[in-house]
C-alpha atoms as a PDB file:
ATOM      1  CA  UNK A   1      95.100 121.786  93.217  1.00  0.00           C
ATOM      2  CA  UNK A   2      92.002 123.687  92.017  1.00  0.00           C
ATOM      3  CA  UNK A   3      90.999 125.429  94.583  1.00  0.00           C
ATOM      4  CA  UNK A   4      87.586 125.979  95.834  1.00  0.00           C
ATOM      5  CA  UNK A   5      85.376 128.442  93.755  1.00  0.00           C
ATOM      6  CA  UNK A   6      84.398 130.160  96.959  1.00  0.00           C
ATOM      7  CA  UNK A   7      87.897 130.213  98.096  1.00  0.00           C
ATOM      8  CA  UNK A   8      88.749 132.068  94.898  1.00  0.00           C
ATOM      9  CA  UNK A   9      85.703 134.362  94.898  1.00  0.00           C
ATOM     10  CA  UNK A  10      86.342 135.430  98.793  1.00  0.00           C
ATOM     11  CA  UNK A  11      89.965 135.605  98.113  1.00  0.00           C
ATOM     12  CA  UNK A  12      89.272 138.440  95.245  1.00  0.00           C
ATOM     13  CA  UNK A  13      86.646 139.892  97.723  1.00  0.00           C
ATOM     14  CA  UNK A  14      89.604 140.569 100.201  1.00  0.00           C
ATOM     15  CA  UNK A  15      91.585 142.191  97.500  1.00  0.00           C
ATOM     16  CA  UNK A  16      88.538 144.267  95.961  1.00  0.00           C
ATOM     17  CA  UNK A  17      87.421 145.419  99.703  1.00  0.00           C
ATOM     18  CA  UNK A  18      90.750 145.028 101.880  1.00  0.00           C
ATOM     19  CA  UNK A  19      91.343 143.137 105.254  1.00  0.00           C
ATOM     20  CA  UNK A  20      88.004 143.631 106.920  1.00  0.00           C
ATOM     21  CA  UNK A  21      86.155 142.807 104.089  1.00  0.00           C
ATOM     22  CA  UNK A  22      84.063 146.513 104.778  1.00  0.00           C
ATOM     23  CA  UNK A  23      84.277 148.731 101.157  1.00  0.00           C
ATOM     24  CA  UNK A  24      86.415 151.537 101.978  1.00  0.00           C
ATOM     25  CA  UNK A  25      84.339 155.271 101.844  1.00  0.00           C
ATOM     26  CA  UNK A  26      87.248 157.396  99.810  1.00  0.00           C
ATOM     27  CA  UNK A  27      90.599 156.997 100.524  1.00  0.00           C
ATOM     28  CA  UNK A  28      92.720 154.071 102.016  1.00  0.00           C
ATOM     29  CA  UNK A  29      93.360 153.953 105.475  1.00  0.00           C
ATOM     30  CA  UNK A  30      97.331 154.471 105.969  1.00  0.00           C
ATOM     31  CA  UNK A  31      97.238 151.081 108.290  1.00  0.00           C
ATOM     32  CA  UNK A  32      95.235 149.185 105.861  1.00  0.00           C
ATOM     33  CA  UNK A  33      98.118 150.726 103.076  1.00  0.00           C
ATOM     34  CA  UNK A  34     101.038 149.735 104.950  1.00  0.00           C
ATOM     35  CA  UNK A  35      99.320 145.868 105.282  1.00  0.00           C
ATOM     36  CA  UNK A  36      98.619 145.414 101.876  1.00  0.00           C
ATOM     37  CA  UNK A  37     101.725 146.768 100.961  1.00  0.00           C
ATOM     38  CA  UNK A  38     103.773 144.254 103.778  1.00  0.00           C
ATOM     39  CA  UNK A  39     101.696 141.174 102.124  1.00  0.00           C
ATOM     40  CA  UNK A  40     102.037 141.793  98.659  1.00  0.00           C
ATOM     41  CA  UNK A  41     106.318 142.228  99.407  1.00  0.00           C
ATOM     42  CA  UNK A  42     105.936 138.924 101.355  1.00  0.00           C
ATOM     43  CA  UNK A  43     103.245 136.897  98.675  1.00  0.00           C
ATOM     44  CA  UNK A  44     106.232 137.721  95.816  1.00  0.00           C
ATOM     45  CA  UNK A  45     108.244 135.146  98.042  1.00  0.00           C
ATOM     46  CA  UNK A  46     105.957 132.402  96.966  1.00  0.00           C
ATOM     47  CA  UNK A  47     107.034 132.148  93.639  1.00  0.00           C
ATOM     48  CA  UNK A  48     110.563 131.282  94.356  1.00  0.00           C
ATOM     49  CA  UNK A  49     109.228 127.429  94.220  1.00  0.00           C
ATOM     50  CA  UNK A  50     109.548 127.597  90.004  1.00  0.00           C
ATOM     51  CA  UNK A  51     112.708 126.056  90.028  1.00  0.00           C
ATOM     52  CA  UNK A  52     112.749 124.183  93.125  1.00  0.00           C
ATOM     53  CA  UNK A  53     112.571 120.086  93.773  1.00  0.00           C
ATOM     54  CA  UNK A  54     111.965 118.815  97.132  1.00  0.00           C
ATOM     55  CA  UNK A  55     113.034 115.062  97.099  1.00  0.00           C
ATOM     56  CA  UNK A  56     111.663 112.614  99.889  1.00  0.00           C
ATOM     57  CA  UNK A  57     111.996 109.296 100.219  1.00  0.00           C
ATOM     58  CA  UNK A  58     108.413 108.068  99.274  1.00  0.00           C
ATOM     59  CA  UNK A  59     107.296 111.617  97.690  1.00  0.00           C
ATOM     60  CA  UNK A  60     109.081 114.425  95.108  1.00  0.00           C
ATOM     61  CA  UNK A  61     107.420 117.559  95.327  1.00  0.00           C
ATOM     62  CA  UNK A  62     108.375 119.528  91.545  1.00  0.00           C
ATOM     63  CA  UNK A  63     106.664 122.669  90.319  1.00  0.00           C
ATOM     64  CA  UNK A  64     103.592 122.635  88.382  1.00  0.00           C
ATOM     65  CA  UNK A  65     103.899 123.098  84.431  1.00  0.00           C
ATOM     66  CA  UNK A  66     101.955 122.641  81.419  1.00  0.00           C
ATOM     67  CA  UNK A  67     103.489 118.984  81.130  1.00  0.00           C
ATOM     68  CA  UNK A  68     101.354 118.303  84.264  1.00  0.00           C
ATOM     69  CA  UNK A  69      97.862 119.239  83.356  1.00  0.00           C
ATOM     70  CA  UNK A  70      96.726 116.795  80.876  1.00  0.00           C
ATOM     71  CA  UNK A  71      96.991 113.830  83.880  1.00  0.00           C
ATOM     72  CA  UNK A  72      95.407 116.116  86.480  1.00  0.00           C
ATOM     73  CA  UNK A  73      92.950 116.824  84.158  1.00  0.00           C
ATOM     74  CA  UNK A  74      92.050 113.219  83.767  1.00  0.00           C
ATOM     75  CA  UNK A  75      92.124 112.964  87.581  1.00  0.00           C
ATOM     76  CA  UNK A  76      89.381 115.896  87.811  1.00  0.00           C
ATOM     77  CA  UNK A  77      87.166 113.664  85.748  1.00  0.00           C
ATOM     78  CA  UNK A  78      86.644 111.751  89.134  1.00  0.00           C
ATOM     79  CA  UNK A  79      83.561 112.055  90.808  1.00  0.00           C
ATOM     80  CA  UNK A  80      85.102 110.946  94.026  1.00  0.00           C
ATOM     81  CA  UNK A  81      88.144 113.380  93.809  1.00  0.00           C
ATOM     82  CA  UNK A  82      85.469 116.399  92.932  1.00  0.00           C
ATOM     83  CA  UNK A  83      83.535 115.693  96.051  1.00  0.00           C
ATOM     84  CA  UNK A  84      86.738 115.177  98.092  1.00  0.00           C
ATOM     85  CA  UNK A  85      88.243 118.566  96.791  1.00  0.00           C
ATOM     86  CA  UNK A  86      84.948 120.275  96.102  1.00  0.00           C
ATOM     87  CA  UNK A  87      85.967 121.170  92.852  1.00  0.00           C
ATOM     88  CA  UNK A  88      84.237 121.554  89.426  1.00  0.00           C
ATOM     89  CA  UNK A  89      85.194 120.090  86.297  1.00  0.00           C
ATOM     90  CA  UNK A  90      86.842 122.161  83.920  1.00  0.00           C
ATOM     91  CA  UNK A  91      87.447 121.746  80.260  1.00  0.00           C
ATOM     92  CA  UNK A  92      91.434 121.308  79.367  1.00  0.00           C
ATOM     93  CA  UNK A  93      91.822 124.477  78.338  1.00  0.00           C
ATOM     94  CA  UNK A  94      90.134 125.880  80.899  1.00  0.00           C
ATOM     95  CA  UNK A  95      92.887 123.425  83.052  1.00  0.00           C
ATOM     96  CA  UNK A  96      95.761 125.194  81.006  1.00  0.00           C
ATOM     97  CA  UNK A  97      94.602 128.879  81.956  1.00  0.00           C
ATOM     98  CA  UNK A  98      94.159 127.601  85.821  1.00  0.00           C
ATOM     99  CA  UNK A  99      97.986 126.372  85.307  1.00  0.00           C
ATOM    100  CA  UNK A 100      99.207 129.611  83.924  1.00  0.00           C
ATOM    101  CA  UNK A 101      97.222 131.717  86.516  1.00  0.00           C
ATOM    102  CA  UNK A 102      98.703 129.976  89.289  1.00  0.00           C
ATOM    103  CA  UNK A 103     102.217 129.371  87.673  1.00  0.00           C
ATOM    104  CA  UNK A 104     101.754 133.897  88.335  1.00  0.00           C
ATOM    105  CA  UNK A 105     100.063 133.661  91.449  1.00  0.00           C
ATOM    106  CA  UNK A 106     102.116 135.533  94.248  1.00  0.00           C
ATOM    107  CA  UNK A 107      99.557 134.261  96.899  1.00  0.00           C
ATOM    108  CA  UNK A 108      99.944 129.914  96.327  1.00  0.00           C
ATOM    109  CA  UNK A 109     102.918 127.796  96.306  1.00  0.00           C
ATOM    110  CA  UNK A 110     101.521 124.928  94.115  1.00  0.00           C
ATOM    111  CA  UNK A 111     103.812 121.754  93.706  1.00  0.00           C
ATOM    112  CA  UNK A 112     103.071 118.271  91.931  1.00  0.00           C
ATOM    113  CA  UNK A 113     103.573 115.140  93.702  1.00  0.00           C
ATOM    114  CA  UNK A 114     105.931 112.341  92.341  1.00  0.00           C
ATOM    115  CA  UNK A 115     106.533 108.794  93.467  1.00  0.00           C
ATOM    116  CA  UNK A 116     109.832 109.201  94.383  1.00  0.00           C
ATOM    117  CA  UNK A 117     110.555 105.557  93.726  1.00  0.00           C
ATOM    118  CA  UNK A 118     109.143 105.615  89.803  1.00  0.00           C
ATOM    119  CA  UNK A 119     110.793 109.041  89.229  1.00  0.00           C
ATOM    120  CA  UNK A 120     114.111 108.332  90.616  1.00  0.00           C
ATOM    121  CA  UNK A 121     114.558 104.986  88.639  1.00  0.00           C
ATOM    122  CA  UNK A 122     113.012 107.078  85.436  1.00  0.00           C
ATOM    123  CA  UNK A 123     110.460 104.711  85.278  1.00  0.00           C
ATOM    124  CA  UNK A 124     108.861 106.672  82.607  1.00  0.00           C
ATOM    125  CA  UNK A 125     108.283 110.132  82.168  1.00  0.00           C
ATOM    126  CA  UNK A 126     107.641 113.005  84.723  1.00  0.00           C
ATOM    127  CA  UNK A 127     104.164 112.863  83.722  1.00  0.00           C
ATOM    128  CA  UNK A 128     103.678 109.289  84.586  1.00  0.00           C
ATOM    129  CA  UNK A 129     104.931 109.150  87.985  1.00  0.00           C
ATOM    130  CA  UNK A 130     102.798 111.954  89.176  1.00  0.00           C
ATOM    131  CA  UNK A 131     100.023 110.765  92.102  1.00  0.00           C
ATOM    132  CA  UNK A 132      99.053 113.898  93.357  1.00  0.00           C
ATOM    133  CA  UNK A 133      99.227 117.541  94.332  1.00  0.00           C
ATOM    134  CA  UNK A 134      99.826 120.265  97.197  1.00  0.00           C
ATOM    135  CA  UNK A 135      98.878 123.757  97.884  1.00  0.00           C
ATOM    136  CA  UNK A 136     100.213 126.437  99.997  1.00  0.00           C
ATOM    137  CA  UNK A 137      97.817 129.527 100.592  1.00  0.00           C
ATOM    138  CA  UNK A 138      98.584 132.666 101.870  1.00  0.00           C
ATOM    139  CA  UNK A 139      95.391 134.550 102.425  1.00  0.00           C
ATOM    140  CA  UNK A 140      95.500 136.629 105.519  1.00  0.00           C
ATOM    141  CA  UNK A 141      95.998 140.280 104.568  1.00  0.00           C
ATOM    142  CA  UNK A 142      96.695 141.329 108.354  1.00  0.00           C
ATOM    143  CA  UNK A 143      98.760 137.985 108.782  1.00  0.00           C
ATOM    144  CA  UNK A 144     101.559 136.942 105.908  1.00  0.00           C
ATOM    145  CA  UNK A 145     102.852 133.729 108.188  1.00  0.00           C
ATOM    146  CA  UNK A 146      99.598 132.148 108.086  1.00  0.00           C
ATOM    147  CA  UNK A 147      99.116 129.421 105.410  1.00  0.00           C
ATOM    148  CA  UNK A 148      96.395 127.081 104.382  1.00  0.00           C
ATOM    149  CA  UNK A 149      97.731 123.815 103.260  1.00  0.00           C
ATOM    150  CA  UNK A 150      95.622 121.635 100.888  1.00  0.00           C
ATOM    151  CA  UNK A 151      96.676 117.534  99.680  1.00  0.00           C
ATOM    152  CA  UNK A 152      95.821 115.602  97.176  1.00  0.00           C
ATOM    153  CA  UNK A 153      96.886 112.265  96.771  1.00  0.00           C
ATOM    154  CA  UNK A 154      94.918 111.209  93.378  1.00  0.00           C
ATOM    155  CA  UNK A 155      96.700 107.726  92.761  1.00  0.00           C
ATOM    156  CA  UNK A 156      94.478 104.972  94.268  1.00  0.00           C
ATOM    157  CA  UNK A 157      97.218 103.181  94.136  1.00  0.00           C
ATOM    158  CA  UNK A 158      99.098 105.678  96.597  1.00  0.00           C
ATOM    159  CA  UNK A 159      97.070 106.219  98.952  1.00  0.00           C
ATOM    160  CA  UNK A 160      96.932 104.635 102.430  1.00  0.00           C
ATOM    161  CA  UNK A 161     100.660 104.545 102.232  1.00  0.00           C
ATOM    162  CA  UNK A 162     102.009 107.444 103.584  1.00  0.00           C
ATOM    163  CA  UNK A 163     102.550 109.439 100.750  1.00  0.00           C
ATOM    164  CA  UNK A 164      99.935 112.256 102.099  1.00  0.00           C
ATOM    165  CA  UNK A 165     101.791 112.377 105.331  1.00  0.00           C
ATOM    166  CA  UNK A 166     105.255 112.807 103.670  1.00  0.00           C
ATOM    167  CA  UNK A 167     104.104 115.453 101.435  1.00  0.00           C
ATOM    168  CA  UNK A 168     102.364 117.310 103.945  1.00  0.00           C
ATOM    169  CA  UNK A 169     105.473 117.678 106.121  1.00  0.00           C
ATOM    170  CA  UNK A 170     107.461 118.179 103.141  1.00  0.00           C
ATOM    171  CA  UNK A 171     105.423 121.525 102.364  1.00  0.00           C
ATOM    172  CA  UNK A 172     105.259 122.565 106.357  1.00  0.00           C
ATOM    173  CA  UNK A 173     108.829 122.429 106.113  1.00  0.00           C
ATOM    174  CA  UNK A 174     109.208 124.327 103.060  1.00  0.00           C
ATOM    175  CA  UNK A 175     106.449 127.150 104.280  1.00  0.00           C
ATOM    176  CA  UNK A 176     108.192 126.836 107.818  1.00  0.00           C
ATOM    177  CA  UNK A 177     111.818 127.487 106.642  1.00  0.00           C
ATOM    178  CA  UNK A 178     111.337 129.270 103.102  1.00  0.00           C
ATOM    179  CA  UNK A 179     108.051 131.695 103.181  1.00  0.00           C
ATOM    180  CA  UNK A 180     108.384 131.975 107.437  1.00  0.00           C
ATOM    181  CA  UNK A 181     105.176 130.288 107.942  1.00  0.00           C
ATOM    182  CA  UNK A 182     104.167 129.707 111.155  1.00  0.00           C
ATOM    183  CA  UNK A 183     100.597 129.050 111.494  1.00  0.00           C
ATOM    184  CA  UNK A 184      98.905 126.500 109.526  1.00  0.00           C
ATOM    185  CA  UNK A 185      95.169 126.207 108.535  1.00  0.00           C
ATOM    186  CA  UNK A 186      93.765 122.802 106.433  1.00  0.00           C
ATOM    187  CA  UNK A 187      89.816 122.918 105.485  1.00  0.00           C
ATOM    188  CA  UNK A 188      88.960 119.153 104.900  1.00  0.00           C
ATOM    189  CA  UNK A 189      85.708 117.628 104.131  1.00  0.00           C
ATOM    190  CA  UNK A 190      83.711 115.986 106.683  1.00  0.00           C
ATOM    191  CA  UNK A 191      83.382 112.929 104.531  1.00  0.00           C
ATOM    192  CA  UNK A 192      86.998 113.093 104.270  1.00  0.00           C
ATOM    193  CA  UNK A 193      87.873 110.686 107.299  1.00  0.00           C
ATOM    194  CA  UNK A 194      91.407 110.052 106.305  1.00  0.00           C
ATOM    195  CA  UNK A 195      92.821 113.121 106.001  1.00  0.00           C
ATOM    196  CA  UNK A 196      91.773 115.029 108.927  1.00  0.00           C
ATOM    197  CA  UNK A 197      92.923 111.296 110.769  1.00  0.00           C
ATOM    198  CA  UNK A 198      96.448 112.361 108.849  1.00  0.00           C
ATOM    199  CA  UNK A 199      96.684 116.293 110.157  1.00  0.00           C
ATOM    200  CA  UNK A 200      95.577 115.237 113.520  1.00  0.00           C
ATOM    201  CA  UNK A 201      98.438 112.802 113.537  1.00  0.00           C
ATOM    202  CA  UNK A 202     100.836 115.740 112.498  1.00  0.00           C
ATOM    203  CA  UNK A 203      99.932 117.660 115.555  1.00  0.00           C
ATOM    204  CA  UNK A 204      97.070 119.855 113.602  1.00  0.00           C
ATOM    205  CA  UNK A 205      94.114 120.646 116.177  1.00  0.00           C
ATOM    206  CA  UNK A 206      90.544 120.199 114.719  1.00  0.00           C
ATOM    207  CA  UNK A 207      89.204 124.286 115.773  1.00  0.00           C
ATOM    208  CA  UNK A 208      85.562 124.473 113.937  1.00  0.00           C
ATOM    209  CA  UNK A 209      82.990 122.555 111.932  1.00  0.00           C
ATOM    210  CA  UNK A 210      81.138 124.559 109.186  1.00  0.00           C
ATOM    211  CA  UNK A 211      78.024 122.858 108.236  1.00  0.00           C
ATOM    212  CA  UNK A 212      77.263 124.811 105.404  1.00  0.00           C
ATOM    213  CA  UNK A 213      80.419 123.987 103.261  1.00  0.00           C
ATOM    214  CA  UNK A 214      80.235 120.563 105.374  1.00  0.00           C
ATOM    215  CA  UNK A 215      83.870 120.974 106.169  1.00  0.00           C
ATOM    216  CA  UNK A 216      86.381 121.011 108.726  1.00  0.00           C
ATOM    217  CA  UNK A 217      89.020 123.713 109.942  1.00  0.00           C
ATOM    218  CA  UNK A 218      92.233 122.536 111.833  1.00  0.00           C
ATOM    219  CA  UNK A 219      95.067 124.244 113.238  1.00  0.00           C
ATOM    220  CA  UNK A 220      98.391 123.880 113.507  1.00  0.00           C
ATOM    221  CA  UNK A 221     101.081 126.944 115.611  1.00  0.00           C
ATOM    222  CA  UNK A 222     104.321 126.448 115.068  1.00  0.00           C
ATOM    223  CA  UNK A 223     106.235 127.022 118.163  1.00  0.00           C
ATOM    224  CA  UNK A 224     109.695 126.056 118.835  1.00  0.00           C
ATOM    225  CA  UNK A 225     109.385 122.511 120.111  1.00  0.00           C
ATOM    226  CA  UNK A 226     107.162 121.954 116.788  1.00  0.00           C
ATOM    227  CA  UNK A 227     109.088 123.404 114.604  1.00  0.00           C
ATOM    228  CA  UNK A 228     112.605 121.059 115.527  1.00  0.00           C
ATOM    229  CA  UNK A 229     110.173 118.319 115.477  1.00  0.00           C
ATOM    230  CA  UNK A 230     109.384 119.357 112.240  1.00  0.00           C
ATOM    231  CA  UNK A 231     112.865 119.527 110.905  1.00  0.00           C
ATOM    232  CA  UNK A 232     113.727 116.523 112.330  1.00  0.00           C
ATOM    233  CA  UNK A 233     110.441 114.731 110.651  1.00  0.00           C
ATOM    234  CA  UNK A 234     112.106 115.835 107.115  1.00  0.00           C
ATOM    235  CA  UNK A 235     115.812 115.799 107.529  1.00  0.00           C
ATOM    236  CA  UNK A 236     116.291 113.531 105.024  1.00  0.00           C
ATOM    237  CA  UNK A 237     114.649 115.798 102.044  1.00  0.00           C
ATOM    238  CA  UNK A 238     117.335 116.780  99.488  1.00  0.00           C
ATOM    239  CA  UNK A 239     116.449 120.185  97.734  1.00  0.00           C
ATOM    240  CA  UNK A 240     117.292 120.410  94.248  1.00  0.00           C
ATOM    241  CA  UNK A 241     117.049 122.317  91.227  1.00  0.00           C
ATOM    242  CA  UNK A 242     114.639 121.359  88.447  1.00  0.00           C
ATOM    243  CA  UNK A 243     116.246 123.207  85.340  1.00  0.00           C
ATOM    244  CA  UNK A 244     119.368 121.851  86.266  1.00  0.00           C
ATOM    245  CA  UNK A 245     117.842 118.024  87.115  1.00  0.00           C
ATOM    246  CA  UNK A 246     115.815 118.546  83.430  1.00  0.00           C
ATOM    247  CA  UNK A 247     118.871 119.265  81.796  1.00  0.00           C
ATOM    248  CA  UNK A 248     120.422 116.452  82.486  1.00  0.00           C
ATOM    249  CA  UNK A 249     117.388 114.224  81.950  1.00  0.00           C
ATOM    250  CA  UNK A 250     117.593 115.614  78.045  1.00  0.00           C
ATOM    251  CA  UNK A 251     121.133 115.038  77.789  1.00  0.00           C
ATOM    252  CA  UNK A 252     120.532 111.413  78.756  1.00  0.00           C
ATOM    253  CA  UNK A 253     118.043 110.810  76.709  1.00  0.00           C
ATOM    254  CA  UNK A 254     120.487 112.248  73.341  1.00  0.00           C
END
């Protein structure tokens, strides 16, 4: 879910020097205006996940709260999962602020990963069925229906099992039919075998190799014929709403 430092620190380059990444000499161009103002109307879109549950049948994509950062910040403790993500360790505070930043965020659609199997039995709390995370990005200025999609499946225990797959289609198919996404972008680590094996399965095209950042770049366009294969890939996820689903956990539990 953290996303990379560099990510973050070219991201607020964008915003400090617009699309083409050239400081602007006086005043704004009235193109470069009428872009910025298109993609910040389209980023406030992406928080319209806060309330939203996307059920599956091995995976239950919820929105990320305070209850979820003490167990992904005992998943960041992970050497392996640091190097996999290229992330840094952060103290928990430092993991609350990140939550509260992106819980405002107009540019990420953040959701936590449940086992749908331990959630739907209420096998526990919220907190203990978690195994993971994803990310939706939306960092083209010039281009609001491109989105870079990140995974996480932290749960040994998970993984190897399909539960990456059935998120990742879960969130295509929420960016797809929600935020009008229709050209996808993952940046996986060379190391990371498995999951550029997964995209590749879901039609993604591997497009560049950078060796600096020792990463990969895939690609996914959604045309037509992918997109119905898309909806038919998730047809069976229920949409619900988590205030409503929370409320009637309490009420159980009284």
């Amino acid at each position: 879910m953290r996303p990379l430092l560099r990510r973050l620190d070219a991201l607020d380059h964008v915003r400090e020097r617009g699309p083409s990444g050239r400081t602007r000499p006086g005043g704004t161009h009235r193109l470069e205006a009428e872009s910025f103002l298109r993609m910040r109307s389209r980023l406030k879109t992406m928080k319209i996940n806060q309330n939203t549950v996307l059920q599956g049948k091995k995976v239950t994509l919820v929105p990320y709260t305070s209850a979820h950062v003490s167990r992904y910040h005992e998943w960041m403790k992970s050497e392996e999962l640091q190097r996999l993500t290229a992330s840094e360790p952060l103290s928990l505070e430092q993991e609350y602020e990140m939550q509260c930043s992106w819980q405002e965020d107009a540019d990420k659609c953040t959701f936590i990963v449940l086992d749908t199997e331990r959630w739907s039995g209420q096998a526990g709390t919220e907190e203990d069925c978690m195994v993971g995370d994803v990310n939706l990005f939306l960092t083209d200025m010039e281009d609001p229906t491109v989105g870079e999609i990140e995974v996480m499946i932290a749960e040994p225990r998970c993984r190897g099992r399909g539960f990456g797959k059935e998120t990742t289609l879960i969130m295509m198919f929420y960016g797809v039919t929600k935020l009008g996404i229709t050209k996808f972008e993952a940046k996986v680590g060379q190391e990371n075998e498995a999951s550029i094996c997964m995209f590749k399965k879901l039609h993604f095209k591997e497009v560049a190799v950078n060796r600096v950042f020792q990463e990969v770049t895939l690609k996914l366009d959604v045309n037509e014929q992918q997109r119905q294969w898309l909806l038919e890939q998730t047809n069976h996820v229920e949409e619900k709403n988590y205030s409503v689903l929370n409320l009637q956990t309490r009420a159980s539990e009284t």
